[in-house]
Protein backbone atom coordinates (compact mmCIF):
# COMPACT_ATOMS: atom_id res chain seq x y z
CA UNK A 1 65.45 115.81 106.86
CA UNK A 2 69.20 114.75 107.97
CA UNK A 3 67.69 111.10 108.17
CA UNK A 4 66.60 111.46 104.59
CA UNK A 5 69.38 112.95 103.31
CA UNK A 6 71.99 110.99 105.17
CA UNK A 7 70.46 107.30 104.25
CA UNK A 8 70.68 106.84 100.60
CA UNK A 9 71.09 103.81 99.13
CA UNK A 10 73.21 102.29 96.03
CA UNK A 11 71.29 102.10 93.20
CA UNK A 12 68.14 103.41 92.14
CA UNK A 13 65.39 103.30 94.65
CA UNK A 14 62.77 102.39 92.47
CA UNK A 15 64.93 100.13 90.56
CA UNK A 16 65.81 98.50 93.82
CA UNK A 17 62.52 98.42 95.22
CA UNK A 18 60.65 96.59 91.99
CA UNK A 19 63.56 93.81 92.35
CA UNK A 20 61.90 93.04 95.31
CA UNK A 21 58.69 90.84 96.34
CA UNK A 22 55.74 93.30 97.03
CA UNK A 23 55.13 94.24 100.57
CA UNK A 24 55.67 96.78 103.19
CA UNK A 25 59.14 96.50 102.51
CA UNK A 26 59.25 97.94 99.27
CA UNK A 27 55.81 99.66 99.24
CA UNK A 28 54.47 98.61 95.65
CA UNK A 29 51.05 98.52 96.21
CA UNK A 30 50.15 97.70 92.42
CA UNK A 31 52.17 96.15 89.24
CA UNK A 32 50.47 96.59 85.69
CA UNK A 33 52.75 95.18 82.39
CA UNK A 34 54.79 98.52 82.05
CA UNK A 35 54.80 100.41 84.96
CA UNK A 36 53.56 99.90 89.03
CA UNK A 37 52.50 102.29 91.77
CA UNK A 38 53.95 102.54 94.50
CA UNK A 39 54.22 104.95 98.17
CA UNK A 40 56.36 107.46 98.55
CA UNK A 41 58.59 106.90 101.52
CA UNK A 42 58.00 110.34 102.73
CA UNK A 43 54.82 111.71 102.10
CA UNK A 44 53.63 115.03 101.67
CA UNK A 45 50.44 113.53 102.71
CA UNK A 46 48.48 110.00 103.63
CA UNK A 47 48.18 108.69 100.23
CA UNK A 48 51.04 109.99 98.42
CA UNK A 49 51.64 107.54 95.67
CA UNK A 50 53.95 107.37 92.34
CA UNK A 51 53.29 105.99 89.02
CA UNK A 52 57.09 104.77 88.04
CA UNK A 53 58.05 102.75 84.95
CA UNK A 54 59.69 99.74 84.95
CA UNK A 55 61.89 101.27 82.23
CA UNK A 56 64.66 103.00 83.81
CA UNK A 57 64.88 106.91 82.07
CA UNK A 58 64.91 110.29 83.20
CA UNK A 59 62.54 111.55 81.35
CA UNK A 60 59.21 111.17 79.56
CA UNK A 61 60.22 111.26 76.14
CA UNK A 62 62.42 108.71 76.61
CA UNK A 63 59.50 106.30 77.01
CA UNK A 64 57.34 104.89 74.18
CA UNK A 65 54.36 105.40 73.87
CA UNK A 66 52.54 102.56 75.42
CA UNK A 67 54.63 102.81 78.62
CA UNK A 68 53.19 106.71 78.96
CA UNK A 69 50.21 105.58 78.42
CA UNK A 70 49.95 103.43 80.81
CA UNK A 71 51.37 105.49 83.29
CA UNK A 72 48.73 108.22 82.86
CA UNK A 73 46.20 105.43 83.51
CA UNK A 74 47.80 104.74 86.50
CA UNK A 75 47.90 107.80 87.44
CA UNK A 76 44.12 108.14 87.19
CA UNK A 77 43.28 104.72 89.19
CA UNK A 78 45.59 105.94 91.86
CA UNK A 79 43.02 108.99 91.75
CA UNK A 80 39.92 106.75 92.11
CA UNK A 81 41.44 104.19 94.44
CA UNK A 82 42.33 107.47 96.94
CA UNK A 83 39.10 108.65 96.79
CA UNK A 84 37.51 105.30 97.86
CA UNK A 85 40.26 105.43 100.99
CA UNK A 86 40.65 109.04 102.05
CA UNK A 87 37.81 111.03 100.18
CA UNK A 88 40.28 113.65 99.35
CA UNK A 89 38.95 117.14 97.69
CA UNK A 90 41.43 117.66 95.76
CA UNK A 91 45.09 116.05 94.01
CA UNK A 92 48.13 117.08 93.15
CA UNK A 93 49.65 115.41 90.27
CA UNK A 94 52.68 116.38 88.69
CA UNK A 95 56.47 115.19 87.72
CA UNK A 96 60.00 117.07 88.58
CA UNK A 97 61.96 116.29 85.46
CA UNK A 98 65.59 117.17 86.67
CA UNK A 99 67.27 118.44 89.40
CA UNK A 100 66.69 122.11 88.61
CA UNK A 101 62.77 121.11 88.87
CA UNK A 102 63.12 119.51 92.16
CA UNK A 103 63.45 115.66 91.51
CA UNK A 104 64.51 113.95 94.14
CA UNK A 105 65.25 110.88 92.19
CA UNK A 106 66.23 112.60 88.45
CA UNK A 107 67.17 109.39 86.90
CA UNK A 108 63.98 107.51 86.74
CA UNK A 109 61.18 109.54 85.94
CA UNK A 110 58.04 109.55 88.11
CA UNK A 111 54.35 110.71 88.00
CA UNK A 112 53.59 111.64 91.85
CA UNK A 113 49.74 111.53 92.83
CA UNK A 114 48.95 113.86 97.07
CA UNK A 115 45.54 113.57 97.86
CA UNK A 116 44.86 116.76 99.15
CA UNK A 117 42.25 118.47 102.07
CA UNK A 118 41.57 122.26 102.96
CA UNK A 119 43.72 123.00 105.46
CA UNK A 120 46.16 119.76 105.34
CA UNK A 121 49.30 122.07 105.98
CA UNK A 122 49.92 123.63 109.25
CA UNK A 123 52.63 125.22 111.06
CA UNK A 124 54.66 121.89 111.54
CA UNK A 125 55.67 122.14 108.08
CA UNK A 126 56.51 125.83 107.92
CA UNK A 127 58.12 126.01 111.45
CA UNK A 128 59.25 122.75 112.58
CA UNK A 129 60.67 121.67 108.76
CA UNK A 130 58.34 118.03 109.63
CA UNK A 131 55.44 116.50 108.83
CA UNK A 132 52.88 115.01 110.71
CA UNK A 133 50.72 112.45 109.21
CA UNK A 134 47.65 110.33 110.82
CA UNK A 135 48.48 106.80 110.37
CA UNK A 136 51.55 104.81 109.85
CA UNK A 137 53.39 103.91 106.60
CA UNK A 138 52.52 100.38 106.55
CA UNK A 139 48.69 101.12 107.25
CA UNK A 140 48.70 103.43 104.14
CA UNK A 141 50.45 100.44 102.27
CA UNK A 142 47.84 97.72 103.12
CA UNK A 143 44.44 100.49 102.38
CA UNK A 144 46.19 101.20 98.90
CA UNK A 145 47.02 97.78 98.05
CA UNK A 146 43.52 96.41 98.97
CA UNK A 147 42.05 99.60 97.36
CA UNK A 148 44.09 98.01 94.24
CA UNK A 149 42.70 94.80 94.59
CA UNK A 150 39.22 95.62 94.63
């Protein structure tokens, strides 16, 4: 957690990260016209993604319509491109609006998308304040992006 919170760059990571060519780098694993998907740096789980607009706001209702839209579409074809990978049972999707909700990154809204399994938290978590996931970062990047691609 020190790492995390002791690394931050200038800018706005997302804003920062769709400047960028698509790769490991910047872990965009999909662009549509007004919004991408892309891995969260550090997952709750193998598959954590998040459906960010290009449109830098903090909230939803500061997005029109067709932008939302298209997020929640993302959203949904991160859902079926998971399954295909990780055959999860179950997802949580959801949005911190605002630091008093949790959001990590409050000034550009985000939809986040955690494939979830019976039993996928364990002591680590709870005791040792980590996380231990099953494959690395950039292997997650490449299944998502060719799960995109198909």
């Amino acid at each position: 957690m020190e790492y995390i919170e002791n690394n931050k760059e200038d800018g706005c990571v997302f804003c920062n990260a769709q400047a960028k060519q698509d790769s490991a780098e910047n872990l965009i694993a999909y662009r549509g016209e007004l919004a991408y998907v892309i891995l969260n740096r550090y997952p709750y789980t193998s598959g954590h993604l998040m459906v960010v607009p290009f449109e830098h706001q903090p909230n939803l209702e500061l997005l029109d319509p067709p932008t939302r839209a298209e997020m929640m579409e993302l959203t949904t074809r991160c859902m079926t491109v998971l399954r295909g990978i990780y055959n999860p049972q179950a997802f949580n999707i959801g949005a911190n609006i605002g630091e008093a909700a949790g959001a990590g990154v409050k000034e550009h809204v985000h939809i986040h998308i955690v494939p979830r399994w019976t039993g996928d938290t364990n002591f680590m978590s709870a005791l040792g304040q980590t996380r231990v996931l099953p494959e690395a970062l950039e292997v997650t990047f490449e299944r998502v992006r060719k799960g995109f691609q198909e």
